[in-house]
Structures are given as C-alpha cells and as structure tokens.
PDB file of N, CA and C in Angstrom:
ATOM      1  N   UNK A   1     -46.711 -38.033  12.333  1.00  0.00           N
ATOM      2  CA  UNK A   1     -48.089 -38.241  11.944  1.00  0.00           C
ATOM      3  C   UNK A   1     -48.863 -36.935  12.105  1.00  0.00           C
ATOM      4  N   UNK A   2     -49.780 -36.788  11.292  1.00  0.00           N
ATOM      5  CA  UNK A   2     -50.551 -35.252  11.268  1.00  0.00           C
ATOM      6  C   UNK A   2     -51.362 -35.829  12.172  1.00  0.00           C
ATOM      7  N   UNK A   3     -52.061 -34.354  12.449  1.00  0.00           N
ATOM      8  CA  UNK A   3     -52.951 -34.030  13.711  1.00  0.00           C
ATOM      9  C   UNK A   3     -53.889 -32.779  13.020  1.00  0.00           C
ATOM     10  N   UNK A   4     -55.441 -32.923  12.886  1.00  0.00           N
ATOM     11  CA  UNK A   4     -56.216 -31.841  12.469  1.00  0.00           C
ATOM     12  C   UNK A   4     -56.580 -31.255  13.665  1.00  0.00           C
ATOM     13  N   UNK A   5     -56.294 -29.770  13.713  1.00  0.00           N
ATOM     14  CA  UNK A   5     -57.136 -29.150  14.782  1.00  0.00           C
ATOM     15  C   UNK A   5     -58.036 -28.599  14.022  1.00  0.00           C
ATOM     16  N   UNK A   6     -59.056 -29.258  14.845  1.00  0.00           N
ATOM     17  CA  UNK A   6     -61.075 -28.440  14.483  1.00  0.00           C
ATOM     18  C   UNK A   6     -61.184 -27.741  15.441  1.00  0.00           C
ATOM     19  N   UNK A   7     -62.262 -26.744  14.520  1.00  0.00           N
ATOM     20  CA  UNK A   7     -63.078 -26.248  15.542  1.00  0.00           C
ATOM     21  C   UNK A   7     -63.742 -26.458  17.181  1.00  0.00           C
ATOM     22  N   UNK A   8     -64.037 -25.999  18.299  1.00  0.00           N
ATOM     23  CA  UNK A   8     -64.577 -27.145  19.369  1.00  0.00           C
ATOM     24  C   UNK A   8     -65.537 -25.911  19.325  1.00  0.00           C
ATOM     25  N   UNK A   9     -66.416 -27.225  20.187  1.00  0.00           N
ATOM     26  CA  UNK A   9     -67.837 -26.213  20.229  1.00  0.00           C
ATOM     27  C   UNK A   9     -67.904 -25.569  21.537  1.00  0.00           C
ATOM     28  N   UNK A  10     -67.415 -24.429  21.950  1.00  0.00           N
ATOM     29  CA  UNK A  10     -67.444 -24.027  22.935  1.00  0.00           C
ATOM     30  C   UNK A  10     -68.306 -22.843  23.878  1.00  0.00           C
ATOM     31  N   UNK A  11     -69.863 -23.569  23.554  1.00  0.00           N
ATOM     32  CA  UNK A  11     -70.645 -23.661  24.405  1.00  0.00           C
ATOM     33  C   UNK A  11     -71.992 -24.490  23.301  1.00  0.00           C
ATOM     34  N   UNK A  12     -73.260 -24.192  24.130  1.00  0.00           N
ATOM     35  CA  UNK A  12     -74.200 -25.063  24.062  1.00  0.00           C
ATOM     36  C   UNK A  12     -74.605 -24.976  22.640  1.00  0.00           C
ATOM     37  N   UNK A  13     -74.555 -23.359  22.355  1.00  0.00           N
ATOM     38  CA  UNK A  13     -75.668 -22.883  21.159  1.00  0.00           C
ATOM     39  C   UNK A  13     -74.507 -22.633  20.433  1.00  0.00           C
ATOM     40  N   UNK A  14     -73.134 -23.089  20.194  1.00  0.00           N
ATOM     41  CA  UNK A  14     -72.356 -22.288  19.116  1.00  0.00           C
ATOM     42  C   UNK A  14     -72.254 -23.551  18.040  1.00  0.00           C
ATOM     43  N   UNK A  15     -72.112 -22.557  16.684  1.00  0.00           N
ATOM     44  CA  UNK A  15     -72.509 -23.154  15.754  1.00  0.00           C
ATOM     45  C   UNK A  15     -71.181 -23.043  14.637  1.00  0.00           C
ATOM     46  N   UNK A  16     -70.428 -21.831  14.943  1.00  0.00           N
ATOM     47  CA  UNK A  16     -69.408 -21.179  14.375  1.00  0.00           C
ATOM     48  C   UNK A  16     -68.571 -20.234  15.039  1.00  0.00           C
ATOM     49  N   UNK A  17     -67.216 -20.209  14.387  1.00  0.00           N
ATOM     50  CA  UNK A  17     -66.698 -19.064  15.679  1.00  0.00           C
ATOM     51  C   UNK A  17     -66.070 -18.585  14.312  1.00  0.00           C
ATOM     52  N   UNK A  18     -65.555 -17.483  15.143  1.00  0.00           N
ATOM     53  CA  UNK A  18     -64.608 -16.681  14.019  1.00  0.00           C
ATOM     54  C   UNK A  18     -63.295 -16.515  14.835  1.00  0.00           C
ATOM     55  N   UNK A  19     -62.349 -17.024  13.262  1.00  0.00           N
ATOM     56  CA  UNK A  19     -60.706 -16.933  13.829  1.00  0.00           C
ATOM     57  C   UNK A  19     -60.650 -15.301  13.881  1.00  0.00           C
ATOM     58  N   UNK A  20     -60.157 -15.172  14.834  1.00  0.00           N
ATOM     59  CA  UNK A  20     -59.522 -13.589  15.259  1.00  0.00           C
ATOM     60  C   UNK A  20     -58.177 -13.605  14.819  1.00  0.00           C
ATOM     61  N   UNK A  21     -57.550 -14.167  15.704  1.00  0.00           N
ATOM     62  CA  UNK A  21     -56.337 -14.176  15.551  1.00  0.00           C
ATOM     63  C   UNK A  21     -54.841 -15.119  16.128  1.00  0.00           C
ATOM     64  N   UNK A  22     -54.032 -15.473  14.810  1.00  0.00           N
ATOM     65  CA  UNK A  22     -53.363 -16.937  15.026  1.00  0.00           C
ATOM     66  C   UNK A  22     -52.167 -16.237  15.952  1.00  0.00           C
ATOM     67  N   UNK A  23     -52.160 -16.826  17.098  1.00  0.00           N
ATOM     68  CA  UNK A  23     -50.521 -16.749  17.980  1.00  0.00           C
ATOM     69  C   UNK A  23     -49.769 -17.269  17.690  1.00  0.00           C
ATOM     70  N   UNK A  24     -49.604 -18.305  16.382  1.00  0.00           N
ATOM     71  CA  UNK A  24     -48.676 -18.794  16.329  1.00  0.00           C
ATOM     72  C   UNK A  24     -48.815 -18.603  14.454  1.00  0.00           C
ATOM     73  N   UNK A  25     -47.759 -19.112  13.561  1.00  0.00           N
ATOM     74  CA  UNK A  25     -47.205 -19.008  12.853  1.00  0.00           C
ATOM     75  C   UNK A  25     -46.901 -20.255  11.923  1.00  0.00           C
ATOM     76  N   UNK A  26     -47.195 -21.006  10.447  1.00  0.00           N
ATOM     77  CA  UNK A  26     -46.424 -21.520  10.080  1.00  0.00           C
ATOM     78  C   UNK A  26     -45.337 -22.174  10.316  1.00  0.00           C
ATOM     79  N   UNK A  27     -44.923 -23.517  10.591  1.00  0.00           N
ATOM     80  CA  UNK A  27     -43.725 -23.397  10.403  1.00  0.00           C
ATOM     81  C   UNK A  27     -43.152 -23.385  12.256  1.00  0.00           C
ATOM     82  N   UNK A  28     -44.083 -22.877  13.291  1.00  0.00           N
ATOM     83  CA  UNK A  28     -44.002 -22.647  14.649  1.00  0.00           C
ATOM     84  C   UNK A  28     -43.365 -24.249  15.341  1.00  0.00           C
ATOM     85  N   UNK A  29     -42.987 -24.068  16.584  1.00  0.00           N
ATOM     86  CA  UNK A  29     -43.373 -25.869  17.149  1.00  0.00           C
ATOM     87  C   UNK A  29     -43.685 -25.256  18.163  1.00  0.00           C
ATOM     88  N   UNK A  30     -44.710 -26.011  18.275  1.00  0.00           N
ATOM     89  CA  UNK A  30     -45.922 -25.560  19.734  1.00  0.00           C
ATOM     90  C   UNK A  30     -45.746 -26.881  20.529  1.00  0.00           C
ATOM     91  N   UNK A  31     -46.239 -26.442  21.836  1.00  0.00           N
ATOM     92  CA  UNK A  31     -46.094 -27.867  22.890  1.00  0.00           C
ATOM     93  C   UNK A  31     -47.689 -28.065  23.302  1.00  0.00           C
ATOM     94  N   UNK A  32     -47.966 -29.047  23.470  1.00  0.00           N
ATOM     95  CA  UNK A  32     -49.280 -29.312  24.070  1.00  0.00           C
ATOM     96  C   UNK A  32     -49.832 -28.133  25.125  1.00  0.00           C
ATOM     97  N   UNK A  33     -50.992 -27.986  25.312  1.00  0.00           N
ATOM     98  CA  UNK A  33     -51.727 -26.886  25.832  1.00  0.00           C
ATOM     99  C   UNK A  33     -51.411 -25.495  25.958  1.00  0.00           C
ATOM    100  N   UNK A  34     -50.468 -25.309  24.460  1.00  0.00           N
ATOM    101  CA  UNK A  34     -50.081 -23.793  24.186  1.00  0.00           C
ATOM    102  C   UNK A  34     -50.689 -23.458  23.714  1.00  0.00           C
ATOM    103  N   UNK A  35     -51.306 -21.700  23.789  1.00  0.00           N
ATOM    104  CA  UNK A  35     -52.061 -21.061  22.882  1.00  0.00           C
ATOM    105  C   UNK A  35     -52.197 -21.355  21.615  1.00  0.00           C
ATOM    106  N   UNK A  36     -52.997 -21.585  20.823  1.00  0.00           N
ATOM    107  CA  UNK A  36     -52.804 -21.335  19.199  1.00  0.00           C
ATOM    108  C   UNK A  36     -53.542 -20.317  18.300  1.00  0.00           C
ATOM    109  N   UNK A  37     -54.598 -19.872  18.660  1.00  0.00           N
ATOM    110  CA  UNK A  37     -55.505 -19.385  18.016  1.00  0.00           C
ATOM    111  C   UNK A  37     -56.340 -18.633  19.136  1.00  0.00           C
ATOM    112  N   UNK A  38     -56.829 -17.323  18.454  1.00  0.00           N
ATOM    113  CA  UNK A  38     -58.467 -17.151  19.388  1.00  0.00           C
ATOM    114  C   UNK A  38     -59.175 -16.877  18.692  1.00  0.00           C
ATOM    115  N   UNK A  39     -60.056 -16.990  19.026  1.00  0.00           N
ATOM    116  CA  UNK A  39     -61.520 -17.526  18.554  1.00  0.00           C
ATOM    117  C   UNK A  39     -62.912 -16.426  18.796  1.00  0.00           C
ATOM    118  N   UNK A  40     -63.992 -16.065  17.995  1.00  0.00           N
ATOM    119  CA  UNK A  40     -64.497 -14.911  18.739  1.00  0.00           C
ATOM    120  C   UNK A  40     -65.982 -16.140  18.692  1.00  0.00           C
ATOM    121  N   UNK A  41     -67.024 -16.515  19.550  1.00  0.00           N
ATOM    122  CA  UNK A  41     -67.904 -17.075  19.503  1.00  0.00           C
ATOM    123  C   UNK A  41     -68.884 -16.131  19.588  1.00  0.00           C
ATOM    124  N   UNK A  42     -70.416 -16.744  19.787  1.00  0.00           N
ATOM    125  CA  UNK A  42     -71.773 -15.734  19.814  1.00  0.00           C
ATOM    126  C   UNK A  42     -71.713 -14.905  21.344  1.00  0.00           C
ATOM    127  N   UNK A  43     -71.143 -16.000  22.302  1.00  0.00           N
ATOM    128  CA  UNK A  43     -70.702 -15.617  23.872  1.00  0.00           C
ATOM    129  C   UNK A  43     -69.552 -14.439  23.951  1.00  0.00           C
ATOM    130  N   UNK A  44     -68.458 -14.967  23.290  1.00  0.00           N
ATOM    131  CA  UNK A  44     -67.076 -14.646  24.007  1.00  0.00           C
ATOM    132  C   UNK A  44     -66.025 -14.396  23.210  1.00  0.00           C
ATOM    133  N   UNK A  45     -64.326 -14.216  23.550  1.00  0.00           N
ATOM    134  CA  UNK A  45     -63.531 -14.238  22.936  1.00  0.00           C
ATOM    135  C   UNK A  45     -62.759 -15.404  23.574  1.00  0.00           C
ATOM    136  N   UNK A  46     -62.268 -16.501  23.028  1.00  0.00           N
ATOM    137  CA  UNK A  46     -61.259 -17.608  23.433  1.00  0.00           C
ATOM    138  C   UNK A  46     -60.458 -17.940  23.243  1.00  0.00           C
ATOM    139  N   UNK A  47     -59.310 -18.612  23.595  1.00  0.00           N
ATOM    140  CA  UNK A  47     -58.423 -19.017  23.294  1.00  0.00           C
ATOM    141  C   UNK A  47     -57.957 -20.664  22.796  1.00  0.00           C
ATOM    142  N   UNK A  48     -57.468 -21.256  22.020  1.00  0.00           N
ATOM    143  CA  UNK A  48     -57.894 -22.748  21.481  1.00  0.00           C
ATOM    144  C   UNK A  48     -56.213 -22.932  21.901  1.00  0.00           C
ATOM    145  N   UNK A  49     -56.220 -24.009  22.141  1.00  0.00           N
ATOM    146  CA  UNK A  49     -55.065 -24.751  22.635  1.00  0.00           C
ATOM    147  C   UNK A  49     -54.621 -25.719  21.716  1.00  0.00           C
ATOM    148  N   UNK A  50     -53.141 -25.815  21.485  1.00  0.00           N
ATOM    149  CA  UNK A  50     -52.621 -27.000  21.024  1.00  0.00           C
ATOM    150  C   UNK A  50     -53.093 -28.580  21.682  1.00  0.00           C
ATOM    151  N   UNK A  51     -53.368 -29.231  21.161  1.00  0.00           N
ATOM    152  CA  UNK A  51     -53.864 -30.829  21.082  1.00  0.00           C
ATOM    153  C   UNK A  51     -52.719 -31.576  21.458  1.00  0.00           C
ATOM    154  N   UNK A  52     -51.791 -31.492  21.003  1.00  0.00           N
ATOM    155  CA  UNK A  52     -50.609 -31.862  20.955  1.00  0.00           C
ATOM    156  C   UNK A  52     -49.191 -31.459  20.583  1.00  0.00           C
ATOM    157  N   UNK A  53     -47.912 -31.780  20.952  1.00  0.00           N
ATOM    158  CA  UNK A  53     -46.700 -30.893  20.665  1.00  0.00           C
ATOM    159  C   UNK A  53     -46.221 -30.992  19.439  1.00  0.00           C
ATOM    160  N   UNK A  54     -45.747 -30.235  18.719  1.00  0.00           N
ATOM    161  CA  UNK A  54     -45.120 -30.630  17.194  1.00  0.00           C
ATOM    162  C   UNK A  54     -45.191 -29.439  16.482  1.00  0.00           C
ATOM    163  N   UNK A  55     -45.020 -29.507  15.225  1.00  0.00           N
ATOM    164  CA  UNK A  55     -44.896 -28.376  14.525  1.00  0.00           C
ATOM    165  C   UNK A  55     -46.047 -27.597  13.653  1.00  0.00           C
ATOM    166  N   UNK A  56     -46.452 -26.827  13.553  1.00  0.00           N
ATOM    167  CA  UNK A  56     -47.683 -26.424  13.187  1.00  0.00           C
ATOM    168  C   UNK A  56     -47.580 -26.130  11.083  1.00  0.00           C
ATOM    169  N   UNK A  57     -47.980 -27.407  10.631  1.00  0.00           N
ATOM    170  CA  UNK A  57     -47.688 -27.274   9.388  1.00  0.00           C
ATOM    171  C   UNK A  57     -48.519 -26.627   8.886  1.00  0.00           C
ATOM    172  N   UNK A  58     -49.631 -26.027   8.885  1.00  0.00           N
ATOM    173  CA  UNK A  58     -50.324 -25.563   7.597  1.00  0.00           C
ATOM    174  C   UNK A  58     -51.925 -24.565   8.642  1.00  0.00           C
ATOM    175  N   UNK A  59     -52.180 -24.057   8.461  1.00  0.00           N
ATOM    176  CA  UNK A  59     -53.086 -22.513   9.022  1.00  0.00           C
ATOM    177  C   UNK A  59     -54.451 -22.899   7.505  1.00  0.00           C
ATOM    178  N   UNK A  60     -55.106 -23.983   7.835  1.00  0.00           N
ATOM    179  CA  UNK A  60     -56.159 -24.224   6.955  1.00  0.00           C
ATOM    180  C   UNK A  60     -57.163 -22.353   7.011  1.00  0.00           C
ATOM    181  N   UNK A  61     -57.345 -21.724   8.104  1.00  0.00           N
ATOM    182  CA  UNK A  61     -58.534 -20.878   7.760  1.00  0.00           C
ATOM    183  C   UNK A  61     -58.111 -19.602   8.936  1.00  0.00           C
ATOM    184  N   UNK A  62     -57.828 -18.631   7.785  1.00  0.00           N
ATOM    185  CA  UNK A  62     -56.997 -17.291   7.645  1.00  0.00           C
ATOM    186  C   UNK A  62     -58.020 -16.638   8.954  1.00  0.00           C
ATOM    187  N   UNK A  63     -56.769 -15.251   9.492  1.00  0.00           N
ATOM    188  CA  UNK A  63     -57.741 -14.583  10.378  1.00  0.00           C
ATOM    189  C   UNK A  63     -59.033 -14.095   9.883  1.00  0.00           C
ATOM    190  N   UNK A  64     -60.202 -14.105  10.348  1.00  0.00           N
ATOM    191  CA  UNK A  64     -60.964 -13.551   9.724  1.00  0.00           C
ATOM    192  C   UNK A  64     -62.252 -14.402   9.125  1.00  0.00           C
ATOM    193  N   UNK A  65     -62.176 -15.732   9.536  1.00  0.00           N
ATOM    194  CA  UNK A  65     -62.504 -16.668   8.858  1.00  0.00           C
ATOM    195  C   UNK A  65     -63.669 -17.252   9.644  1.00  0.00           C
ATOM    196  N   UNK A  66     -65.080 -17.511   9.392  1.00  0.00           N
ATOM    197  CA  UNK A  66     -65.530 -18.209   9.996  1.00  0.00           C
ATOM    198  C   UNK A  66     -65.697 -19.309  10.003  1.00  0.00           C
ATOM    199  N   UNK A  67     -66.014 -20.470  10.918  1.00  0.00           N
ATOM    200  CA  UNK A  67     -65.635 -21.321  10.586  1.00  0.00           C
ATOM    201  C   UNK A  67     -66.582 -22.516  11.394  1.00  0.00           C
ATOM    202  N   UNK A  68     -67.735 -23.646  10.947  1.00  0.00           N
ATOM    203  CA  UNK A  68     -67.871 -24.515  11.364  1.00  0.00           C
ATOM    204  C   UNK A  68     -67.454 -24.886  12.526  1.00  0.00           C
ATOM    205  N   UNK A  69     -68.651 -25.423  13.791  1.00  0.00           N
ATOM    206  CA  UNK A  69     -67.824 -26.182  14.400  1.00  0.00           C
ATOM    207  C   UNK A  69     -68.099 -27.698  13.670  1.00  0.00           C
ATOM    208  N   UNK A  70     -66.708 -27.880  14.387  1.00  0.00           N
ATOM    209  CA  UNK A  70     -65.781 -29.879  13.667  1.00  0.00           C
ATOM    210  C   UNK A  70     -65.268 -29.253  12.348  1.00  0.00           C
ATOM    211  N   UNK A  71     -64.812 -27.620  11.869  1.00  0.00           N
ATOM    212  CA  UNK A  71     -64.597 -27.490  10.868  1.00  0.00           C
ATOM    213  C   UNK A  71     -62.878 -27.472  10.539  1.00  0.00           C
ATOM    214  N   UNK A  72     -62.069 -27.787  10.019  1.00  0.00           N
ATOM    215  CA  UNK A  72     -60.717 -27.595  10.186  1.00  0.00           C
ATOM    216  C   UNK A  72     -60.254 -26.404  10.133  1.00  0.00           C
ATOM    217  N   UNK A  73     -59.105 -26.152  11.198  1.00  0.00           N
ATOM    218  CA  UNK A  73     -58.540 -25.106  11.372  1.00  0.00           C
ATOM    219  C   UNK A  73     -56.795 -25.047  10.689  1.00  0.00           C
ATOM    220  N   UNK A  74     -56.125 -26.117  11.169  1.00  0.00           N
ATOM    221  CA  UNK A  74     -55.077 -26.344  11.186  1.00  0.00           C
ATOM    222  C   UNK A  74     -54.452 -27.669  10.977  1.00  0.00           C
ATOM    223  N   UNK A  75     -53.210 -27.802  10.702  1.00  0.00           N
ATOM    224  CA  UNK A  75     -52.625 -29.134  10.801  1.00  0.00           C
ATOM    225  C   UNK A  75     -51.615 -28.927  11.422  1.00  0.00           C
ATOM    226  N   UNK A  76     -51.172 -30.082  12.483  1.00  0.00           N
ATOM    227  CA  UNK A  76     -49.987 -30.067  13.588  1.00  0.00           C
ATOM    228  C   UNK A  76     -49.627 -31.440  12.808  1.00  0.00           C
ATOM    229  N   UNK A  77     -48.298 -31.101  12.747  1.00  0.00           N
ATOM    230  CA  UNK A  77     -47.139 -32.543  12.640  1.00  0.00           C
ATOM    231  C   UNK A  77     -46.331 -32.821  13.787  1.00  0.00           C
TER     232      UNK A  77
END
C-alpha cells in the first residue's frame, strides 16, 4: 500500500521549505525513522524522516524545489 510523504510544518511560522537535498534515491528501501530528505526552512536546515519502512517509489519534488507545507514530497511503498 502507498504512503505520501508531505511536507511537515516544522515550526510555528513555516509556510514552505525547500528540498535541499534527497539521501535517498528511487528505487531505495528505507526503514522507518531513516533519513530521507533535508529540508532548508525560514529557521533552519532539517532532516525529514521516513514514516514508514518500504521502498521509496517515486521523488514527487526535485532538489531545489519549494514546496508547501501538507505539500507532497514523495511516495513510499
């Protein structure tokens, strides 16, 4: 069953973050609370965690990308 990873809003006033850069890959199998992504917010630079374990099918929004928060990032199978 798919799994969307969104955006999280990670802090009070963020509205959007920008993908920096994906640690993982297409095609990857990630385990629950593994790196996946970081994230650059208005605060900080972060790191976004896998949701759940499985395989990381599809990289909805390229490095570089800004992006909504609740906006899709990814799909995990």
């Amino acid at each position: 069953m798919a799994q969307e990873i969104r955006m999280p809003k990670l802090s009070a006033s963020m509205e959007a973050g920008v993908v920096i850069e994906w640690l993982r890959a297409e095609g990857d199998r990630v385990a629950q609370g593994e790196p996946l992504l970081q994230v650059e917010t208005d605060k900080a630079v972060m790191e976004i965690e896998s949701p759940a374990s499985g395989l990381l099918k599809r990289i909805v929004q390229p490095k570089g990308s800004q992006v909504p928060v609740n906006g899709l990032l990814a799909i995990l199978e």
